[in-house]
PDB file of N, CA and C in Angstrom:
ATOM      1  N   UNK A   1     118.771  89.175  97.215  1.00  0.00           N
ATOM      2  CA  UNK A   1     119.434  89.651  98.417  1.00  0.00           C
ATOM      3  C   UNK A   1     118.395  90.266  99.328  1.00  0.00           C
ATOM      4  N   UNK A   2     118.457  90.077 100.834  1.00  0.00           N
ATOM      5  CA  UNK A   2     117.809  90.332 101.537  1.00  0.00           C
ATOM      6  C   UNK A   2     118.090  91.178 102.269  1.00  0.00           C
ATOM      7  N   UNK A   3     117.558  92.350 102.968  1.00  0.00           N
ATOM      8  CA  UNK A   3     118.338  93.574 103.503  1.00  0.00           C
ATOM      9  C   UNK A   3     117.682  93.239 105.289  1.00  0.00           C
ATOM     10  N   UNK A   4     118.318  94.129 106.042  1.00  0.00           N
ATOM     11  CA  UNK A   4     118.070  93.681 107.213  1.00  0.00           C
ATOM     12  C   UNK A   4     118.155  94.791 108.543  1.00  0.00           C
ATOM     13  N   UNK A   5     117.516  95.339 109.384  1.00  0.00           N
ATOM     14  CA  UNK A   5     118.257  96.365 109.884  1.00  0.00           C
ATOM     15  C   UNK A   5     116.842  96.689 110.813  1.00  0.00           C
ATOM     16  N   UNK A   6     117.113  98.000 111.440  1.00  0.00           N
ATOM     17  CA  UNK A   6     116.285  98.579 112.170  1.00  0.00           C
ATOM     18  C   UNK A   6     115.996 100.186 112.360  1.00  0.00           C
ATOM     19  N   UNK A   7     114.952 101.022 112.358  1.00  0.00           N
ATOM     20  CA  UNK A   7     114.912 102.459 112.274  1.00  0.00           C
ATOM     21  C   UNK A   7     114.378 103.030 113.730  1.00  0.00           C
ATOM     22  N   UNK A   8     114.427 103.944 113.919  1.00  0.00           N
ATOM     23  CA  UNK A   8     114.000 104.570 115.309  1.00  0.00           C
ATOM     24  C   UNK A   8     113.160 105.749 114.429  1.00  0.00           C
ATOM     25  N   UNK A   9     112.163 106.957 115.582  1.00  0.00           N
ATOM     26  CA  UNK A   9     111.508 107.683 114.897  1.00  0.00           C
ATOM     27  C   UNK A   9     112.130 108.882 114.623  1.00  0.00           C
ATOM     28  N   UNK A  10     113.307 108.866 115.858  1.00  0.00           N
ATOM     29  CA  UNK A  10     113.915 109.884 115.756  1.00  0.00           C
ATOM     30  C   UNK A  10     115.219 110.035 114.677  1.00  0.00           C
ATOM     31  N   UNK A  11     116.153 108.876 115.044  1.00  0.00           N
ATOM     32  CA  UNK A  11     117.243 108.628 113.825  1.00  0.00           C
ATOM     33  C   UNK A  11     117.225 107.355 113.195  1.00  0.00           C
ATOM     34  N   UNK A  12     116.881 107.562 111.711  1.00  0.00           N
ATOM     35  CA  UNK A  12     116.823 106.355 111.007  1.00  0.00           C
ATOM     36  C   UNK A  12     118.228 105.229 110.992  1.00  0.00           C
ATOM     37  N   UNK A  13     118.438 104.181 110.841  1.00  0.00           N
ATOM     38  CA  UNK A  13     119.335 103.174 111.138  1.00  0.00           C
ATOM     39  C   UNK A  13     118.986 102.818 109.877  1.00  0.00           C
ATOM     40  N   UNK A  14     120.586 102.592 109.469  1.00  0.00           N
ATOM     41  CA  UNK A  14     121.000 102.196 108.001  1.00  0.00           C
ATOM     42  C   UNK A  14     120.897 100.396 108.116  1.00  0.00           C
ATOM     43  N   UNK A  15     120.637  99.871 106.757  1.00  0.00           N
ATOM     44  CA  UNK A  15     120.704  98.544 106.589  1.00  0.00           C
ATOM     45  C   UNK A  15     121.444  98.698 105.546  1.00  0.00           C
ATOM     46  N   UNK A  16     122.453  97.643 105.527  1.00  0.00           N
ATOM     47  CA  UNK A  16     123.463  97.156 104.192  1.00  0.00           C
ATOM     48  C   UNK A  16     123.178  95.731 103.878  1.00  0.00           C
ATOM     49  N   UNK A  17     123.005  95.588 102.747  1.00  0.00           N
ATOM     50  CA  UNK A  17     122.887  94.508 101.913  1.00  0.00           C
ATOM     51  C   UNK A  17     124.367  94.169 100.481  1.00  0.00           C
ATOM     52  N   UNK A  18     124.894  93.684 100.704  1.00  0.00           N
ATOM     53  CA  UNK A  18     125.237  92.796  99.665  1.00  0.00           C
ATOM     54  C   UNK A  18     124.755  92.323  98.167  1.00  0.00           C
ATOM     55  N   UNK A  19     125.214  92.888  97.224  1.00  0.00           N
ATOM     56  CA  UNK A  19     125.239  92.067  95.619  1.00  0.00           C
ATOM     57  C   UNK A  19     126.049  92.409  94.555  1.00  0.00           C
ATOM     58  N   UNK A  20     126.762  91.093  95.099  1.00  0.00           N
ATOM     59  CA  UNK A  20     127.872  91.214  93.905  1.00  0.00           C
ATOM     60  C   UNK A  20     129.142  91.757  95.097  1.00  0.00           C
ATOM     61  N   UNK A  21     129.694  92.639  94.161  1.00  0.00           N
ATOM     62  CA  UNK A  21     130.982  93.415  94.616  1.00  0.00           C
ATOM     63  C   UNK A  21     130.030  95.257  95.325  1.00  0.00           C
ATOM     64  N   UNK A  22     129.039  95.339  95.207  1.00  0.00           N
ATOM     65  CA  UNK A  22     128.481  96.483  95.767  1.00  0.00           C
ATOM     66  C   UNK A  22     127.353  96.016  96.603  1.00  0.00           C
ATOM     67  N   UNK A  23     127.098  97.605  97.689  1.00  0.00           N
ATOM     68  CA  UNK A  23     126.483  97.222  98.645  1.00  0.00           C
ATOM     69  C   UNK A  23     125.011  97.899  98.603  1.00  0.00           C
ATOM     70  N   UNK A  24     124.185  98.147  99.235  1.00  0.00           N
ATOM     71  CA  UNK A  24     123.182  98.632  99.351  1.00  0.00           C
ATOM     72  C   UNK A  24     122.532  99.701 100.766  1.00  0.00           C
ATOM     73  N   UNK A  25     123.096 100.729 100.667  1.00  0.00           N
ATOM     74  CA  UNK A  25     122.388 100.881 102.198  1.00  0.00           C
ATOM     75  C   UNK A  25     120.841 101.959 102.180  1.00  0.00           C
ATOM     76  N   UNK A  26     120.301 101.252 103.007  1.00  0.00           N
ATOM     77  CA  UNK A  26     118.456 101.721 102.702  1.00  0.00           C
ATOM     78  C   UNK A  26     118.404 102.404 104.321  1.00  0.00           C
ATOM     79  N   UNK A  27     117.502 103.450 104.326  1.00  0.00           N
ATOM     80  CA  UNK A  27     117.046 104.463 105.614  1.00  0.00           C
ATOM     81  C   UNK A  27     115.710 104.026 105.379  1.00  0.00           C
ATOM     82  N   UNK A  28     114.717 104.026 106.327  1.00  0.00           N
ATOM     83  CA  UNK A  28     112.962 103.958 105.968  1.00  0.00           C
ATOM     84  C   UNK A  28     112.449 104.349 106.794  1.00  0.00           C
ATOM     85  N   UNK A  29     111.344 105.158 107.028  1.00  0.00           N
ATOM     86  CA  UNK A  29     110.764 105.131 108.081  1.00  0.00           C
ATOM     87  C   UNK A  29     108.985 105.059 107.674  1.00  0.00           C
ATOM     88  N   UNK A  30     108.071 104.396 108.635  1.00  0.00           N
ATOM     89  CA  UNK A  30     106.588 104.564 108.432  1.00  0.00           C
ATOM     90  C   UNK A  30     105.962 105.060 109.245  1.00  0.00           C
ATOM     91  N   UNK A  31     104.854 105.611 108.128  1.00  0.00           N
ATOM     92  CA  UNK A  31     103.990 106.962 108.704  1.00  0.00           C
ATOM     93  C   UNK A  31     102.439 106.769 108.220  1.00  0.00           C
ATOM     94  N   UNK A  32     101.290 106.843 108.932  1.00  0.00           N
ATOM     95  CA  UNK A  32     100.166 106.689 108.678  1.00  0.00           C
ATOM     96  C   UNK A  32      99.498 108.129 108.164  1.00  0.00           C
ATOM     97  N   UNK A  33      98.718 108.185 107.476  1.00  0.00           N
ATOM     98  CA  UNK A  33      98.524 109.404 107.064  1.00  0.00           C
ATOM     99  C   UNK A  33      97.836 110.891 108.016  1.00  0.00           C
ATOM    100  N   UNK A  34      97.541 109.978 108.906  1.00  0.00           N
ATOM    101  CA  UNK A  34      97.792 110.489 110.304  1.00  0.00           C
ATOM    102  C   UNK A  34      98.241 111.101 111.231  1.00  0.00           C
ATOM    103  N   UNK A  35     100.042 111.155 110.106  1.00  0.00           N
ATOM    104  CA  UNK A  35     101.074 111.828 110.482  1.00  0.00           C
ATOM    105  C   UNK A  35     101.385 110.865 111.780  1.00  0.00           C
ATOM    106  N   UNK A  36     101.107 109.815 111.931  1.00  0.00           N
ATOM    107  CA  UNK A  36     101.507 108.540 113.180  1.00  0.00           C
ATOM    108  C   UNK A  36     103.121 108.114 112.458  1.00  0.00           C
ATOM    109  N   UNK A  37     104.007 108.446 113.783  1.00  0.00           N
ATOM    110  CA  UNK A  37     105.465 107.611 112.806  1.00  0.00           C
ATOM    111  C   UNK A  37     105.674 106.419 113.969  1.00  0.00           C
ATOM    112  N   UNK A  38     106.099 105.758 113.178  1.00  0.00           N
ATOM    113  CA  UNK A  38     106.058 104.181 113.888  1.00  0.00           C
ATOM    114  C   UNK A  38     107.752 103.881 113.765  1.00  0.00           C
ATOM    115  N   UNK A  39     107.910 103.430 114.595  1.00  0.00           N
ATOM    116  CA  UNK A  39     108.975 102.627 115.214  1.00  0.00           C
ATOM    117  C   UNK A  39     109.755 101.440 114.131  1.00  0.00           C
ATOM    118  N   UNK A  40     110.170 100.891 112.963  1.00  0.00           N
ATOM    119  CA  UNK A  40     110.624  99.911 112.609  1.00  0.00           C
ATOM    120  C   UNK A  40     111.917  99.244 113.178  1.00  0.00           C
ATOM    121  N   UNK A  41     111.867  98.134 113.472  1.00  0.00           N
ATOM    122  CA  UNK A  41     112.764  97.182 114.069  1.00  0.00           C
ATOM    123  C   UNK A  41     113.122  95.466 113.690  1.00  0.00           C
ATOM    124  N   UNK A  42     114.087  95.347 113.936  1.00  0.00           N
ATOM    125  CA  UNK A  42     114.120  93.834 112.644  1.00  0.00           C
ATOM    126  C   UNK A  42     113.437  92.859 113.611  1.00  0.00           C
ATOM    127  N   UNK A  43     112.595  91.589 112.673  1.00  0.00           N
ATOM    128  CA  UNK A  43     112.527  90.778 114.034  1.00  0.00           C
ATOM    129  C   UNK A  43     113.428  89.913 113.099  1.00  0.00           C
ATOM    130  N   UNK A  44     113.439  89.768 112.209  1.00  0.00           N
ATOM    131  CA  UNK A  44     114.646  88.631 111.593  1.00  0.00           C
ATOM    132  C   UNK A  44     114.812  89.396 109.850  1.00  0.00           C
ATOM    133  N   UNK A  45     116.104  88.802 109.268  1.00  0.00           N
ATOM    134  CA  UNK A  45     116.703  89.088 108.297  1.00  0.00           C
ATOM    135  C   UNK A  45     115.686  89.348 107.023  1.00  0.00           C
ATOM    136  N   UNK A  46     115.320  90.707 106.981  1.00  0.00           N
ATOM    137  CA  UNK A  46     114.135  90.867 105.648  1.00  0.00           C
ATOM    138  C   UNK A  46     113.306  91.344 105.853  1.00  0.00           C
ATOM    139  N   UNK A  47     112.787  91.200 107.293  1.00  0.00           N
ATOM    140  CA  UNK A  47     111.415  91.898 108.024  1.00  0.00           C
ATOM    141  C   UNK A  47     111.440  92.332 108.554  1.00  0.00           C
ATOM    142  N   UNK A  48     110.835  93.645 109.061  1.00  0.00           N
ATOM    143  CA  UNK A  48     111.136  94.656 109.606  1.00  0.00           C
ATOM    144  C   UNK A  48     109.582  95.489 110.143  1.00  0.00           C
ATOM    145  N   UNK A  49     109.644  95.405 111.588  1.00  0.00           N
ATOM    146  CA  UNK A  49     108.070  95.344 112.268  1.00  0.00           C
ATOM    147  C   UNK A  49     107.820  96.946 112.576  1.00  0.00           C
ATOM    148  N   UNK A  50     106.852  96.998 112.466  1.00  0.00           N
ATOM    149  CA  UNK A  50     106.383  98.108 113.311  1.00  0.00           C
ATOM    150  C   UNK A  50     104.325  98.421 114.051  1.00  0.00           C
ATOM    151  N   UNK A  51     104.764  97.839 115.401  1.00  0.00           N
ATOM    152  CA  UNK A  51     103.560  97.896 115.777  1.00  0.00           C
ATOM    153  C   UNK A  51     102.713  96.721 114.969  1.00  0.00           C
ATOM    154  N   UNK A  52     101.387  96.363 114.436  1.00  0.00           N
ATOM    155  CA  UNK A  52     101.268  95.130 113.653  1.00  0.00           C
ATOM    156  C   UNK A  52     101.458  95.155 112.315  1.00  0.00           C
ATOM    157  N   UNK A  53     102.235  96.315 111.829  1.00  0.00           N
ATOM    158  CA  UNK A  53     102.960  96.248 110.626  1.00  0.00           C
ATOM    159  C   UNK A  53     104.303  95.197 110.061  1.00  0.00           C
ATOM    160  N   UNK A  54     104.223  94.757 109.077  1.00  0.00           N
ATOM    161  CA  UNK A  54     105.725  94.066 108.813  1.00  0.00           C
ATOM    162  C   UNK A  54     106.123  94.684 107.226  1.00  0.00           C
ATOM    163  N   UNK A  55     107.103  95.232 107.120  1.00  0.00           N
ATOM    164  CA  UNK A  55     107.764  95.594 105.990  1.00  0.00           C
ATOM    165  C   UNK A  55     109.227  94.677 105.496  1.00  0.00           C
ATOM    166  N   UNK A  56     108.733  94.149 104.465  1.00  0.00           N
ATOM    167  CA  UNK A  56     110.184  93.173 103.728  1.00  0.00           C
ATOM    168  C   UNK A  56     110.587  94.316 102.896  1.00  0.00           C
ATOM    169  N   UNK A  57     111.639  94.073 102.723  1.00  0.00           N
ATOM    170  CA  UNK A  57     112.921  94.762 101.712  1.00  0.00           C
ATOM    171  C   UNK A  57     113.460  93.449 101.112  1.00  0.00           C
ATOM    172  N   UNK A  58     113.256  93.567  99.543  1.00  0.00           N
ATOM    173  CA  UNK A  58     113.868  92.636  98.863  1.00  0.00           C
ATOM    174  C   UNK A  58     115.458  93.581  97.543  1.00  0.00           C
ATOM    175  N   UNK A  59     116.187  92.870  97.564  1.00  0.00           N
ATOM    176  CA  UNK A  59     116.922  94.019  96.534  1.00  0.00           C
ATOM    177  C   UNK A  59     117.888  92.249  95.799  1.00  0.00           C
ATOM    178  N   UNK A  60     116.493  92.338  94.644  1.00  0.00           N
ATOM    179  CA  UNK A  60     116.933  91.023  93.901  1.00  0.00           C
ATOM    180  C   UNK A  60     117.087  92.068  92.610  1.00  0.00           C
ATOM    181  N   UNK A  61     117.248  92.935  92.290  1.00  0.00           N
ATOM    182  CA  UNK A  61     118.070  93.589  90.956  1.00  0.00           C
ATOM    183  C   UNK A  61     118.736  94.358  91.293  1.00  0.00           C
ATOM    184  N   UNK A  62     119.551  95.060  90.324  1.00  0.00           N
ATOM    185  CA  UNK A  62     120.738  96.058  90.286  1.00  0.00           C
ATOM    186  C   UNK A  62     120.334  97.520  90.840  1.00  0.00           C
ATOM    187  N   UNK A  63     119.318  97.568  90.405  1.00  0.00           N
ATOM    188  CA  UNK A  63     118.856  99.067  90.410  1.00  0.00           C
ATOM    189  C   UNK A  63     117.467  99.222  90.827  1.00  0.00           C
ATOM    190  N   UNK A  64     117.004  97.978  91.423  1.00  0.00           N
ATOM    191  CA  UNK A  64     115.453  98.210  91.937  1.00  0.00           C
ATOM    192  C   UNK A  64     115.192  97.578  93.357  1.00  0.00           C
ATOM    193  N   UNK A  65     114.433  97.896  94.225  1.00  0.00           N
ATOM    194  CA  UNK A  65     114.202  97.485  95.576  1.00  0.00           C
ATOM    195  C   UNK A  65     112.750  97.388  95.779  1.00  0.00           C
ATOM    196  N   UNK A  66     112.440  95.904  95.895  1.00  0.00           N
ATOM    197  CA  UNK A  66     110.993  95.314  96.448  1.00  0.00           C
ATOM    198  C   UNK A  66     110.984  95.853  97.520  1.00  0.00           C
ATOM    199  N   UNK A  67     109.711  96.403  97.769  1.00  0.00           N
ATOM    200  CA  UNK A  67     109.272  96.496  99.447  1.00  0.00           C
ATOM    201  C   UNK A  67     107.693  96.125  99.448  1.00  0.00           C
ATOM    202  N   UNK A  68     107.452  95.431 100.742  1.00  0.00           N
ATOM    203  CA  UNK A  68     105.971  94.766 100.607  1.00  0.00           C
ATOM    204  C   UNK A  68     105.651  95.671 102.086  1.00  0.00           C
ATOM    205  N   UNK A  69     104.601  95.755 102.304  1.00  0.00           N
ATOM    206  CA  UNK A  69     104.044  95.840 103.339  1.00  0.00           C
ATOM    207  C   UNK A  69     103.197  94.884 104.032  1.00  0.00           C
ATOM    208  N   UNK A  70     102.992  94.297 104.910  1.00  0.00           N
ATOM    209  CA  UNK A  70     101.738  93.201 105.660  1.00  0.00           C
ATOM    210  C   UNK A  70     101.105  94.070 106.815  1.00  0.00           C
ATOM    211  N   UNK A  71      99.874  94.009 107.190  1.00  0.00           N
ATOM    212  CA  UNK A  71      98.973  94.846 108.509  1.00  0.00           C
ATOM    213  C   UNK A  71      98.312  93.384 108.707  1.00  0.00           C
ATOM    214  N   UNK A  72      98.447  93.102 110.169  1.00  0.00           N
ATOM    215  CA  UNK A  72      97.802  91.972 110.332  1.00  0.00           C
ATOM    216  C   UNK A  72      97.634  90.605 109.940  1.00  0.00           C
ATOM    217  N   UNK A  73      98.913  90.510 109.214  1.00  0.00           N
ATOM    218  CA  UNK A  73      98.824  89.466 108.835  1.00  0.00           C
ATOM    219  C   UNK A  73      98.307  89.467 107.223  1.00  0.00           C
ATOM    220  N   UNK A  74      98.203  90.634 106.560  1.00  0.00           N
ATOM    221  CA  UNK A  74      97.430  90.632 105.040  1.00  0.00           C
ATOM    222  C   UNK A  74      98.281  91.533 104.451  1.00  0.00           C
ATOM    223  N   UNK A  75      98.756  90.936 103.169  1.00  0.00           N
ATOM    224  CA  UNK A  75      99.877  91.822 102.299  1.00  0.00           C
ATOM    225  C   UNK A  75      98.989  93.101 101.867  1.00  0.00           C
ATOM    226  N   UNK A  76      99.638  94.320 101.923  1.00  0.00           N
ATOM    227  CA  UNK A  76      98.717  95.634 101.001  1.00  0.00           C
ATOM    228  C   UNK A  76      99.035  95.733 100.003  1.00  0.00           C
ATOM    229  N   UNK A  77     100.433  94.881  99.945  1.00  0.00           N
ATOM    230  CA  UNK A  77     100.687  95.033  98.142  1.00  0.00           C
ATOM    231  C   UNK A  77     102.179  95.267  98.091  1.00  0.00           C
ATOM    232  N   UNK A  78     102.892  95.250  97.563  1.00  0.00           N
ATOM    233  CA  UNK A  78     104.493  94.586  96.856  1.00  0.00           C
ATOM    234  C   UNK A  78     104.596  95.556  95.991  1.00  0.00           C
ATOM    235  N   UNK A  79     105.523  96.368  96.197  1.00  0.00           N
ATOM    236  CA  UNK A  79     105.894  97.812  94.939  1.00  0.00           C
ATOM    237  C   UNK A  79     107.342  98.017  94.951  1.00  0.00           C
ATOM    238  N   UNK A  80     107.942  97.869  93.631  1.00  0.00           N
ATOM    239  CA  UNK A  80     108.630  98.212  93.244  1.00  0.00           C
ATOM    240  C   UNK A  80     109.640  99.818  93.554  1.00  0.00           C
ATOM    241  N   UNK A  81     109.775 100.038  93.717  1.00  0.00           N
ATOM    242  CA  UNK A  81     110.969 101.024  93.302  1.00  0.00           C
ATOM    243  C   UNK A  81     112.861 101.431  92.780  1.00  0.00           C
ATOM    244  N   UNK A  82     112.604 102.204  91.980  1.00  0.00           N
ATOM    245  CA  UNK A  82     114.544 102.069  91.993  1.00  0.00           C
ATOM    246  C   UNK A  82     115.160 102.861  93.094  1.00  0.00           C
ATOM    247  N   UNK A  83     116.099 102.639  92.899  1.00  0.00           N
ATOM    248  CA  UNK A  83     117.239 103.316  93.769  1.00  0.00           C
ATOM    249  C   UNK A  83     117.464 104.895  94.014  1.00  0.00           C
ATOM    250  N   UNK A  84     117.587 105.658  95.458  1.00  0.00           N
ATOM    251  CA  UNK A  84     117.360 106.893  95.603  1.00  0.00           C
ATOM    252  C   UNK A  84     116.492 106.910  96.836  1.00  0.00           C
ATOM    253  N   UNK A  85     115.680 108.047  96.189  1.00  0.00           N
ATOM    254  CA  UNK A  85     114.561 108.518  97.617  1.00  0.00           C
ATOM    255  C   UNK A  85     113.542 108.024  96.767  1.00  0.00           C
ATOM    256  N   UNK A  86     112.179 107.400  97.546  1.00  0.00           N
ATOM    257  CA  UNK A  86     110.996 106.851  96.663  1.00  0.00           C
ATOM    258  C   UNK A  86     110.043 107.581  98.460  1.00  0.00           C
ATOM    259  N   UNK A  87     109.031 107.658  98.250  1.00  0.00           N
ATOM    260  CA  UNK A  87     107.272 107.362  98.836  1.00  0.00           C
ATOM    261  C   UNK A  87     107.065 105.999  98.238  1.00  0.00           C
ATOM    262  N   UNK A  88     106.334 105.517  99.394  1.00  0.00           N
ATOM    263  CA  UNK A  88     105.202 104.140  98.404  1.00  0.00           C
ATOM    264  C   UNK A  88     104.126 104.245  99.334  1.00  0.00           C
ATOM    265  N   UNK A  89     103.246 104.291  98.785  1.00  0.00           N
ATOM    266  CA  UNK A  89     101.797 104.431  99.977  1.00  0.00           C
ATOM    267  C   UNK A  89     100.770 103.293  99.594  1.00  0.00           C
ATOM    268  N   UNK A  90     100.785 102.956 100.431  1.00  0.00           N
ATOM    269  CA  UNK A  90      99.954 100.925 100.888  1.00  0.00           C
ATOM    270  C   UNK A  90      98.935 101.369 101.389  1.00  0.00           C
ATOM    271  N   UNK A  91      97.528 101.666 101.171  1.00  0.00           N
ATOM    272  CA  UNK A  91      96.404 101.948 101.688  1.00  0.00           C
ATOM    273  C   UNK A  91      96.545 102.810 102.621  1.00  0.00           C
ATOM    274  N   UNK A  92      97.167 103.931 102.837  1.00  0.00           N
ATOM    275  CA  UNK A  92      96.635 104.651 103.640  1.00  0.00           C
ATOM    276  C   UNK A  92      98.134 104.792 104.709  1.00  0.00           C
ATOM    277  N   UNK A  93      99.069 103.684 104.455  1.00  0.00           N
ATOM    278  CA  UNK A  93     100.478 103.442 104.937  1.00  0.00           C
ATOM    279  C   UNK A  93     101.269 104.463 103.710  1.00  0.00           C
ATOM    280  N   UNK A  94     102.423 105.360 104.594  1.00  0.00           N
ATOM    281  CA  UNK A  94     103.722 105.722 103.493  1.00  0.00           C
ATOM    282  C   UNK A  94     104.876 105.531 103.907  1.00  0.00           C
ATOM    283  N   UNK A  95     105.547 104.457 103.359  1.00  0.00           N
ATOM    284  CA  UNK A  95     106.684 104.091 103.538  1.00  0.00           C
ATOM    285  C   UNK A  95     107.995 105.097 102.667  1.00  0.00           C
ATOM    286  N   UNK A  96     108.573 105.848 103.596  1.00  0.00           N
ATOM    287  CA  UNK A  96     109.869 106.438 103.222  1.00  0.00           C
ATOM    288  C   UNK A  96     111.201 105.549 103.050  1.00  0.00           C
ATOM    289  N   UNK A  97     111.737 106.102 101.607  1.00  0.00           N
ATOM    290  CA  UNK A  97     112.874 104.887 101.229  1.00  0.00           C
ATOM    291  C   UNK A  97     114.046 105.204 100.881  1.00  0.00           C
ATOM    292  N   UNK A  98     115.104 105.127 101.181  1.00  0.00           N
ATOM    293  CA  UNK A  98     116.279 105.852 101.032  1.00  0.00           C
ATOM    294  C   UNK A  98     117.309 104.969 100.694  1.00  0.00           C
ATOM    295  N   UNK A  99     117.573 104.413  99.218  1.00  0.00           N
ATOM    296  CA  UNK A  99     118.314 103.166  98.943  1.00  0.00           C
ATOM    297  C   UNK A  99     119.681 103.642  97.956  1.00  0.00           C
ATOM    298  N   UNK A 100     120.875 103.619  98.639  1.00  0.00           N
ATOM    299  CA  UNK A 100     121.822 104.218  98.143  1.00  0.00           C
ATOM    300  C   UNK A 100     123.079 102.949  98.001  1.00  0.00           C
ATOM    301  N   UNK A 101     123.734 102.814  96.500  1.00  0.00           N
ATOM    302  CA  UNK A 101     124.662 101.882  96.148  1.00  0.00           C
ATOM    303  C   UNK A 101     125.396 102.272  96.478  1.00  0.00           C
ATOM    304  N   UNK A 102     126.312 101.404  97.127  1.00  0.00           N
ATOM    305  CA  UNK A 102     128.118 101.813  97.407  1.00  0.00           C
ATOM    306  C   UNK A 102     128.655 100.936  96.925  1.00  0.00           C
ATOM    307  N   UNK A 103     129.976 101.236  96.868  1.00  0.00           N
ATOM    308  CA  UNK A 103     130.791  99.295  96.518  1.00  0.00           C
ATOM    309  C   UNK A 103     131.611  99.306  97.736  1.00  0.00           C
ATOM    310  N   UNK A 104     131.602  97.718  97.660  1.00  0.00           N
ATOM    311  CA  UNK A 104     132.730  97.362  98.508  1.00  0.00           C
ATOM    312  C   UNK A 104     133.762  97.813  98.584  1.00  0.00           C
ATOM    313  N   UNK A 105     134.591  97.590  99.532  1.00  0.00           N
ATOM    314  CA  UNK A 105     136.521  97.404  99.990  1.00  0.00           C
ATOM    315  C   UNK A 105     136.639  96.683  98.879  1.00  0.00           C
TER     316      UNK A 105
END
């Protein structure tokens, strides 16, 4: 399942995903260590840009959520996390993650 959505710097924007009979909704925002917060915005279903950043959200298990990062066109690396609040820091990138199960109607 592929998640999809968009964040601002000021108020994060929820994405819902689908699996099964429950849903998924994820908050994120990215920050350079810099304390730089960047803008994320969808350009299509999975990817999610910011500035020449691209962040995928994958949520192909029950209880765990892929997130990759790309700069330029070059992956920093594909990390795992479960469900909740996570950090993941990609060279020098920290991606904030906020992935909470609901169920459907």
């Amino acid at each position: 399942m592929v998640l999809s959505g968009c964040a601002t710097v000021e108020k994060p924007s929820s994405w819902r995903g689908a699996h099964g009979r429950d849903a998924l909704v994820v908050t994120a925002s990215l920050d350079y260590v810099d304390s730089t917060i960047l803008t994320l915005a969808p350009s299509s279903d999975g990817e999610w840009t910011a500035d020449r950043n691209k962040v995928f959200f994958d949520w192909a298990k029950d209880d765990e959520l892929e997130v990759e990062l790309v700069r330029d066109g070059l992956s920093l690396g594909r990390k795992t996390t479960s469900l909740g609040e996570s950090k993941l820091v990609f060279a020098g990138w920290v991606i904030h993650v906020d992935a909470r199960r609901t169920s459907m109607p």
